[in-house]
PDB file of N, CA and C in Angstrom:
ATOM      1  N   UNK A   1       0.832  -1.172   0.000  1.00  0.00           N
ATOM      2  CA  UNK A   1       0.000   0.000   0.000  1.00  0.00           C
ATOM      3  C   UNK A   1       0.887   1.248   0.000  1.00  0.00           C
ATOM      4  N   UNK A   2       0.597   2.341  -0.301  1.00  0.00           N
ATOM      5  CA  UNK A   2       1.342   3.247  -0.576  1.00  0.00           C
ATOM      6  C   UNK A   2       1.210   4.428   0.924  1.00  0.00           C
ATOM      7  N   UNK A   3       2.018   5.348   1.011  1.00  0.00           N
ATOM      8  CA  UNK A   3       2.126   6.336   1.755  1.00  0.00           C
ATOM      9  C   UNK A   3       1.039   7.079   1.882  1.00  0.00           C
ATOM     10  N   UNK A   4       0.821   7.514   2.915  1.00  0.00           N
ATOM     11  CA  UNK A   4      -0.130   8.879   2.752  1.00  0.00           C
ATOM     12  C   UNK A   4       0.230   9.983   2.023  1.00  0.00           C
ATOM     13  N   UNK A   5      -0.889  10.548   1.158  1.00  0.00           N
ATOM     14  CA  UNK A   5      -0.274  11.906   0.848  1.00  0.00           C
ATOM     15  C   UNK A   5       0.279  13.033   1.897  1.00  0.00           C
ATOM     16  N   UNK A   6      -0.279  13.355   2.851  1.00  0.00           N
ATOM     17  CA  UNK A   6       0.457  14.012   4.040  1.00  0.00           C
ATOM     18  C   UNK A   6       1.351  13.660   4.402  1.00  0.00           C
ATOM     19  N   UNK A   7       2.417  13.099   4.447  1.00  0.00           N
ATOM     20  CA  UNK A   7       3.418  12.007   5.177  1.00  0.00           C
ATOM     21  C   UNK A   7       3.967  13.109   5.288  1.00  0.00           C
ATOM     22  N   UNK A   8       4.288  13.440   4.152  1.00  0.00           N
ATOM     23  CA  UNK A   8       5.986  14.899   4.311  1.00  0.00           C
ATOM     24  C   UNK A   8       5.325  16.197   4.537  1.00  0.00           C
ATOM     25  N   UNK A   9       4.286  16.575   4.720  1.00  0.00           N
ATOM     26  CA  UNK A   9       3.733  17.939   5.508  1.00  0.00           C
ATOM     27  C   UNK A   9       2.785  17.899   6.702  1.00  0.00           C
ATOM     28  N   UNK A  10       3.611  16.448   7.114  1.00  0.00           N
ATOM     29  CA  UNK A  10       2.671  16.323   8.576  1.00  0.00           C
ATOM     30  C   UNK A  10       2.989  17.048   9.548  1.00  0.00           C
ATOM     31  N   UNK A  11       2.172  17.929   9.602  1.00  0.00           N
ATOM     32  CA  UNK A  11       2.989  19.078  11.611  1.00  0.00           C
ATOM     33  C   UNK A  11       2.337  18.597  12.224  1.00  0.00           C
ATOM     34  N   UNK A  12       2.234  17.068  12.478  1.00  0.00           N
ATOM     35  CA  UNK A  12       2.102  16.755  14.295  1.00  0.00           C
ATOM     36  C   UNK A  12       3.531  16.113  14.238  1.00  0.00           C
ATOM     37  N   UNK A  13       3.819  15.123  13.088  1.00  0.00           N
ATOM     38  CA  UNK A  13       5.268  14.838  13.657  1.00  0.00           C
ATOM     39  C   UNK A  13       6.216  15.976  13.249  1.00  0.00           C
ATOM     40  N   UNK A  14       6.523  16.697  12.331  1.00  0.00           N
ATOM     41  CA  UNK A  14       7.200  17.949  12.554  1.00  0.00           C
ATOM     42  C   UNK A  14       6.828  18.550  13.471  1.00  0.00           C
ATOM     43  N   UNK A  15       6.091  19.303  14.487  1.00  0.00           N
ATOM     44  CA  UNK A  15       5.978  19.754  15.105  1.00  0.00           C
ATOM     45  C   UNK A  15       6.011  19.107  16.726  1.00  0.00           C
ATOM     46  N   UNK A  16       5.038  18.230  17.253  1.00  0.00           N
ATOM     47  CA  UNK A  16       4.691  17.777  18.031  1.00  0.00           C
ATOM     48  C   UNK A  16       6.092  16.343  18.218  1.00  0.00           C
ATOM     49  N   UNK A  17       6.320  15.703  17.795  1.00  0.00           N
ATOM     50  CA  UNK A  17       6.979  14.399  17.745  1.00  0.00           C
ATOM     51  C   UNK A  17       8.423  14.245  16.880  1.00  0.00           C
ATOM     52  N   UNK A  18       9.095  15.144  17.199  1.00  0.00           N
ATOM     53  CA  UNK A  18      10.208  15.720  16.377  1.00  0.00           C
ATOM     54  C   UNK A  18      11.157  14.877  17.234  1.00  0.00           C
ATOM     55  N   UNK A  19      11.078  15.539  18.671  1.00  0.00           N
ATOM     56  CA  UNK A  19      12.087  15.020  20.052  1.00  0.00           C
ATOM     57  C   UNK A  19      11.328  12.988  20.450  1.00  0.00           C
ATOM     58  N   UNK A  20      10.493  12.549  19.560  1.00  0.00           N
ATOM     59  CA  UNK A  20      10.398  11.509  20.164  1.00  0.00           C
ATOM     60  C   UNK A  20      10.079  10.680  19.178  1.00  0.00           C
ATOM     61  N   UNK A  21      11.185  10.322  18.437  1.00  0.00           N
ATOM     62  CA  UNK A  21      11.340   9.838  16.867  1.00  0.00           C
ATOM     63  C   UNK A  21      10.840   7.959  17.216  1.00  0.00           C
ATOM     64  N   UNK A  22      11.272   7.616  18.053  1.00  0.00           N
ATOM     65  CA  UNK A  22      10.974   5.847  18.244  1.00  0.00           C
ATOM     66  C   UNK A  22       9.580   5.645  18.126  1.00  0.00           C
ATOM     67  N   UNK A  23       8.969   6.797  19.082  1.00  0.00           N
ATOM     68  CA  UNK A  23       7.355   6.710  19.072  1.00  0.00           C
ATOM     69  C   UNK A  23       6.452   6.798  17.419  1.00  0.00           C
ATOM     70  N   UNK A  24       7.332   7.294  17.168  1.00  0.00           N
ATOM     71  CA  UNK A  24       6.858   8.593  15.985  1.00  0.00           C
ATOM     72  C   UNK A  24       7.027   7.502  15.044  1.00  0.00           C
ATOM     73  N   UNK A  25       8.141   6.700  14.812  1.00  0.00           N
ATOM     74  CA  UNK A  25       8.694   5.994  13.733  1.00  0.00           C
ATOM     75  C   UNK A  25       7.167   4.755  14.163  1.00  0.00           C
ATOM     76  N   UNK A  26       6.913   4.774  15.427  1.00  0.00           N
ATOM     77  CA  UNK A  26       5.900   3.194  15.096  1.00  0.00           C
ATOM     78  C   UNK A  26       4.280   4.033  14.392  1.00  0.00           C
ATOM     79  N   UNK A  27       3.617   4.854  15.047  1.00  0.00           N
ATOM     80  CA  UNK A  27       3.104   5.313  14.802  1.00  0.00           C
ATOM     81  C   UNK A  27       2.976   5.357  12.944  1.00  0.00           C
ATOM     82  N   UNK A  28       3.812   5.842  12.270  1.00  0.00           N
ATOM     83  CA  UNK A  28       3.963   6.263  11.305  1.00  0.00           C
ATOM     84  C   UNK A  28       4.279   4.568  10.427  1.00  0.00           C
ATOM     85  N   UNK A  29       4.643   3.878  10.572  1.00  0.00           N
ATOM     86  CA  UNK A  29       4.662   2.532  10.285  1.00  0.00           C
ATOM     87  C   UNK A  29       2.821   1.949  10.442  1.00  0.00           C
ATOM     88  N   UNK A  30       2.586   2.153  11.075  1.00  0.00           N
ATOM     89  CA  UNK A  30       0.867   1.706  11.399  1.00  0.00           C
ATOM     90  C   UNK A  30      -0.096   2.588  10.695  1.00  0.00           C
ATOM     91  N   UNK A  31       0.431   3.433  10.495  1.00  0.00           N
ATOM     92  CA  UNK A  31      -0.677   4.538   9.834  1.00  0.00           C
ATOM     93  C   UNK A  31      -0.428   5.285   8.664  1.00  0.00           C
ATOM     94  N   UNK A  32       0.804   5.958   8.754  1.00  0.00           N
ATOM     95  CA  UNK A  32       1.251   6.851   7.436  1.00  0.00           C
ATOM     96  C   UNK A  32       1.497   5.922   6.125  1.00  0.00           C
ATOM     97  N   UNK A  33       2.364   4.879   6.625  1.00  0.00           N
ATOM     98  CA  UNK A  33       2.888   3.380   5.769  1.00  0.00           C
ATOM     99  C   UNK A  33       1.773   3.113   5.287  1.00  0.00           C
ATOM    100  N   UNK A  34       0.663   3.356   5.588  1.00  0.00           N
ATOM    101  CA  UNK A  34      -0.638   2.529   5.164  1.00  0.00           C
ATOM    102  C   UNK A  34      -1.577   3.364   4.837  1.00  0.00           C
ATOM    103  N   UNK A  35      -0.981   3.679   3.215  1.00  0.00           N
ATOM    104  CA  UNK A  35      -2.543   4.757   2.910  1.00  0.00           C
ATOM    105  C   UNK A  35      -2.531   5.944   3.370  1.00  0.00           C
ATOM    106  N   UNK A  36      -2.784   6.113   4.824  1.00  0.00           N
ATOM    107  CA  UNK A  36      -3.359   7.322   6.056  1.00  0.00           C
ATOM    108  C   UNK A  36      -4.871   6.766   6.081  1.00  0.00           C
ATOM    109  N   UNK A  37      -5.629   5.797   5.523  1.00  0.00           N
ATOM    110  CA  UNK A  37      -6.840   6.020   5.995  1.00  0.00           C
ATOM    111  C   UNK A  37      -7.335   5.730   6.975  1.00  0.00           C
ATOM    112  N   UNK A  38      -6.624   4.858   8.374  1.00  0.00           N
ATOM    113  CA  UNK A  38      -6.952   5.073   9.496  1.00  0.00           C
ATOM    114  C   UNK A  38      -6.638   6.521  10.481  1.00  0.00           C
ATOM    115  N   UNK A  39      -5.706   7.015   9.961  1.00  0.00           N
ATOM    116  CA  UNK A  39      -5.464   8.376  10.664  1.00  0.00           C
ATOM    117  C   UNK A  39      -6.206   9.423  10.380  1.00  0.00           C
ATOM    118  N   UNK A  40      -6.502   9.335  11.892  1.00  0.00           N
ATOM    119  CA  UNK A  40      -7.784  10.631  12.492  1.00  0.00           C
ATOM    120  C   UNK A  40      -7.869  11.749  11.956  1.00  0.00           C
ATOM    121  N   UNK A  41      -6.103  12.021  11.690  1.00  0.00           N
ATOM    122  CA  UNK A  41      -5.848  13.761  11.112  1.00  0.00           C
ATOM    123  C   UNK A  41      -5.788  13.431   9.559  1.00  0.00           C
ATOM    124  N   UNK A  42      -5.839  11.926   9.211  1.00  0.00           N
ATOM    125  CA  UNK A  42      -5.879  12.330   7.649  1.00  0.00           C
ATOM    126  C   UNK A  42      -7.639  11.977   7.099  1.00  0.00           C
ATOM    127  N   UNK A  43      -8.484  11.185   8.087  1.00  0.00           N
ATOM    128  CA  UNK A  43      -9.737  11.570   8.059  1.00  0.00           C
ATOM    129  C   UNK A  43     -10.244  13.294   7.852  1.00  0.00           C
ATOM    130  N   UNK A  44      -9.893  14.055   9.008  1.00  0.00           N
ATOM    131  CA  UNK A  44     -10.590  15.436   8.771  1.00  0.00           C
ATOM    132  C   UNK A  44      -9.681  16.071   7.637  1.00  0.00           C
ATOM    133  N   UNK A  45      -8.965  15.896   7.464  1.00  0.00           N
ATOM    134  CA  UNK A  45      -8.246  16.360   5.872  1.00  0.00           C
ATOM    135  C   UNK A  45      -8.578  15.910   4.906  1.00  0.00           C
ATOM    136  N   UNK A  46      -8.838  14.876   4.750  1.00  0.00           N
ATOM    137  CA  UNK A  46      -9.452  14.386   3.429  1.00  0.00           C
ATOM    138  C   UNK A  46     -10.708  15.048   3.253  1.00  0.00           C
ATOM    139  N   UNK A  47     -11.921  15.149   4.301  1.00  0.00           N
ATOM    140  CA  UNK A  47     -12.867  15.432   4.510  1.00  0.00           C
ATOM    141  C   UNK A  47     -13.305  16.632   4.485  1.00  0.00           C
ATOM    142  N   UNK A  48     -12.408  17.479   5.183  1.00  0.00           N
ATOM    143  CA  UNK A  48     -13.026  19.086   5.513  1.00  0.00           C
ATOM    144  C   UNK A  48     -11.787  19.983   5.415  1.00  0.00           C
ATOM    145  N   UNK A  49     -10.362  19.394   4.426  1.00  0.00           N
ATOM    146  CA  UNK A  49      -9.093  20.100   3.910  1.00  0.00           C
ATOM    147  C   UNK A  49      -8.327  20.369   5.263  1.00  0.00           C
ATOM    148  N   UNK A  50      -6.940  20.575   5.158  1.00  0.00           N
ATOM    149  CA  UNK A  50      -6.101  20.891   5.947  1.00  0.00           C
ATOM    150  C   UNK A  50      -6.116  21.842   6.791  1.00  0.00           C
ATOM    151  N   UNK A  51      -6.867  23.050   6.651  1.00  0.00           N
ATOM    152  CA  UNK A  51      -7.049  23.974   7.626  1.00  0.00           C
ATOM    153  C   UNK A  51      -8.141  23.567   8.950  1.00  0.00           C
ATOM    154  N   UNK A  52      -8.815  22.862   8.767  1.00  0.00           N
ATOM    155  CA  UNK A  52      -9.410  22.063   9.167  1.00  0.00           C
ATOM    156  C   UNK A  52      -9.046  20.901  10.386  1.00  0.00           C
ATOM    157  N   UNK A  53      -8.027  20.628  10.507  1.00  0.00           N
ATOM    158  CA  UNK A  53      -6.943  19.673  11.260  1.00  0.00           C
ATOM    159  C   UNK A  53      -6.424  20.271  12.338  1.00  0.00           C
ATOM    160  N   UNK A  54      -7.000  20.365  13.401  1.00  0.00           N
ATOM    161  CA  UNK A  54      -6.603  20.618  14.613  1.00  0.00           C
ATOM    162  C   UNK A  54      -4.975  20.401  14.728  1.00  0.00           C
ATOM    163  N   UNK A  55      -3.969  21.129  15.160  1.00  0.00           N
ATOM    164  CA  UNK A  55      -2.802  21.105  15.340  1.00  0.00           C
ATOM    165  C   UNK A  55      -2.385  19.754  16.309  1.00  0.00           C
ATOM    166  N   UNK A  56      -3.265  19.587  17.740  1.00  0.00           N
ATOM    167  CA  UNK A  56      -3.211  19.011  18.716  1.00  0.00           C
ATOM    168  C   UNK A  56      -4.346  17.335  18.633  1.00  0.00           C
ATOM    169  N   UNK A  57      -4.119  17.350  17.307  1.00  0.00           N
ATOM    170  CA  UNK A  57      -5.370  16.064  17.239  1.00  0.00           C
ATOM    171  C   UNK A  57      -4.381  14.759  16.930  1.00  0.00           C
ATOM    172  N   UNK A  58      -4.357  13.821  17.784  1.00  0.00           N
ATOM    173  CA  UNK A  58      -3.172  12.877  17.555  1.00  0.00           C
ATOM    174  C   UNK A  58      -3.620  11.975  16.410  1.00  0.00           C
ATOM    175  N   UNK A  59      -2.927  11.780  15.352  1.00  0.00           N
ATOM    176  CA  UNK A  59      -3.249  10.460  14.326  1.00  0.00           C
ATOM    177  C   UNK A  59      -4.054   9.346  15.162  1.00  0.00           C
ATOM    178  N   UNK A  60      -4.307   8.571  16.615  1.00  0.00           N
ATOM    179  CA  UNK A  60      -4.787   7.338  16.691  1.00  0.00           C
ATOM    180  C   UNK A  60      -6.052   7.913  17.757  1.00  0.00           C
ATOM    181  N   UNK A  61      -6.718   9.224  17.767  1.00  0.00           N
ATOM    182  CA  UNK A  61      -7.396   9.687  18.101  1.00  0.00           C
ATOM    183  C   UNK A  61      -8.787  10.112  16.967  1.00  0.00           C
ATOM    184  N   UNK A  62      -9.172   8.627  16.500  1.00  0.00           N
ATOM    185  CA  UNK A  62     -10.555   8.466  15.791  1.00  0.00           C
ATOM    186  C   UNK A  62     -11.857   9.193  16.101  1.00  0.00           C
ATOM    187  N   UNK A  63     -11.814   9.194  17.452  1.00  0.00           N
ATOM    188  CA  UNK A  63     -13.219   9.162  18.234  1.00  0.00           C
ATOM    189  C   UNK A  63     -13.501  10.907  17.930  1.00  0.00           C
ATOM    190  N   UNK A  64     -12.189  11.752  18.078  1.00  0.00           N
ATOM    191  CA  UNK A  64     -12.066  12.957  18.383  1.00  0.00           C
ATOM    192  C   UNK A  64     -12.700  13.234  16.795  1.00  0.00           C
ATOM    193  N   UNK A  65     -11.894  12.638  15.678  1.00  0.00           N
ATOM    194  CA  UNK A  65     -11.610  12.925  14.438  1.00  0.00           C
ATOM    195  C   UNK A  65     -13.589  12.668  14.293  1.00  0.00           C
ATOM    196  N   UNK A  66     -13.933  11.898  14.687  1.00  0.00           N
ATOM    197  CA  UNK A  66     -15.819  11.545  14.202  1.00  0.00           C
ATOM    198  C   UNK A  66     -16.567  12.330  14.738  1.00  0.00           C
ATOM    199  N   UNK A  67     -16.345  13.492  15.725  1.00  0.00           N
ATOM    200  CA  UNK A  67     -16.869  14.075  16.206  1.00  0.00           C
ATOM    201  C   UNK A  67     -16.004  15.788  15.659  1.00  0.00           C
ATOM    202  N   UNK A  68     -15.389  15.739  15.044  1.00  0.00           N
ATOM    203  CA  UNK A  68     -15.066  16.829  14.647  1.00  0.00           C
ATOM    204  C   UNK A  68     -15.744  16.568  12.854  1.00  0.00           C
ATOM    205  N   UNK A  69     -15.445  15.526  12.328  1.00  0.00           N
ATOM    206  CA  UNK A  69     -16.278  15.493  10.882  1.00  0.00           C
ATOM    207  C   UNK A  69     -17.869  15.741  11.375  1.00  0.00           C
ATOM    208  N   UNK A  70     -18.406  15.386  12.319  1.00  0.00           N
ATOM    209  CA  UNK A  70     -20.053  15.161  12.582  1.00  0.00           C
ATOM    210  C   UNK A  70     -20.498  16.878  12.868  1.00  0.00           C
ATOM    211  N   UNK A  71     -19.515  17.170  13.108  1.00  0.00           N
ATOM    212  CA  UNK A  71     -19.812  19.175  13.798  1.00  0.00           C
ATOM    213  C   UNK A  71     -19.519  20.035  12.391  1.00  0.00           C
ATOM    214  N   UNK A  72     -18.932  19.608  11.742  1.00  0.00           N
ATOM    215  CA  UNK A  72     -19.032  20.133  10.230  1.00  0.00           C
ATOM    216  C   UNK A  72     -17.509  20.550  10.016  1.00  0.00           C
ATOM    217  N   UNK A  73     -17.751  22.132   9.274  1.00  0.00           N
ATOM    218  CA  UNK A  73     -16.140  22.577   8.839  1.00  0.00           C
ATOM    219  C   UNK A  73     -16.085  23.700  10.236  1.00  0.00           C
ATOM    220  N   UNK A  74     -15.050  24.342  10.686  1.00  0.00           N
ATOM    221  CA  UNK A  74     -14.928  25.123  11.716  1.00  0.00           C
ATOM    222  C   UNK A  74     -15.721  26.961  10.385  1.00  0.00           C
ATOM    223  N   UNK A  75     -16.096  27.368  11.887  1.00  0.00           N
ATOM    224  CA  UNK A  75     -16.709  28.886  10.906  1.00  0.00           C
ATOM    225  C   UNK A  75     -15.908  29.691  11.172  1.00  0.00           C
TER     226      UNK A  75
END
């Protein structure tokens, strides 16, 4: 399966997960490695575009991501 399109302009791991690369590297093996279509932040991006993507919304945080698609686009 191929990469996510976000992989290389992801700012949670540029930003957020920079200093904690082991974590980051599994994470990104489970999710980025695969598509992105389980990841939460590449759900509301696909869905409602990148501005849209909470800075602080972790990739394995679904629940957050279904309740931010269900509330619409931010106004």
């Amino acid at each position: 399966m191929a990469d996510c399109e976000c992989i290389e302009k992801c700012t949670f791991f540029r930003d957020r997960m920079a200093d904690k690369m082991p974590i980051a590297a599994l994470i990104q093996n489970k999710l980025c490695h695969n598509d992105g279509a389980e990841c939460a932040r590449h759900m509301v991006f696909e869905r409602l575009g990148r501005e849209a993507v909470p800075s602080d919304l972790f990739p394995v945080d679904t629940d957050r991501a279904i309740r931010i698609l269900e509330s619409g686009p931010r106004q």
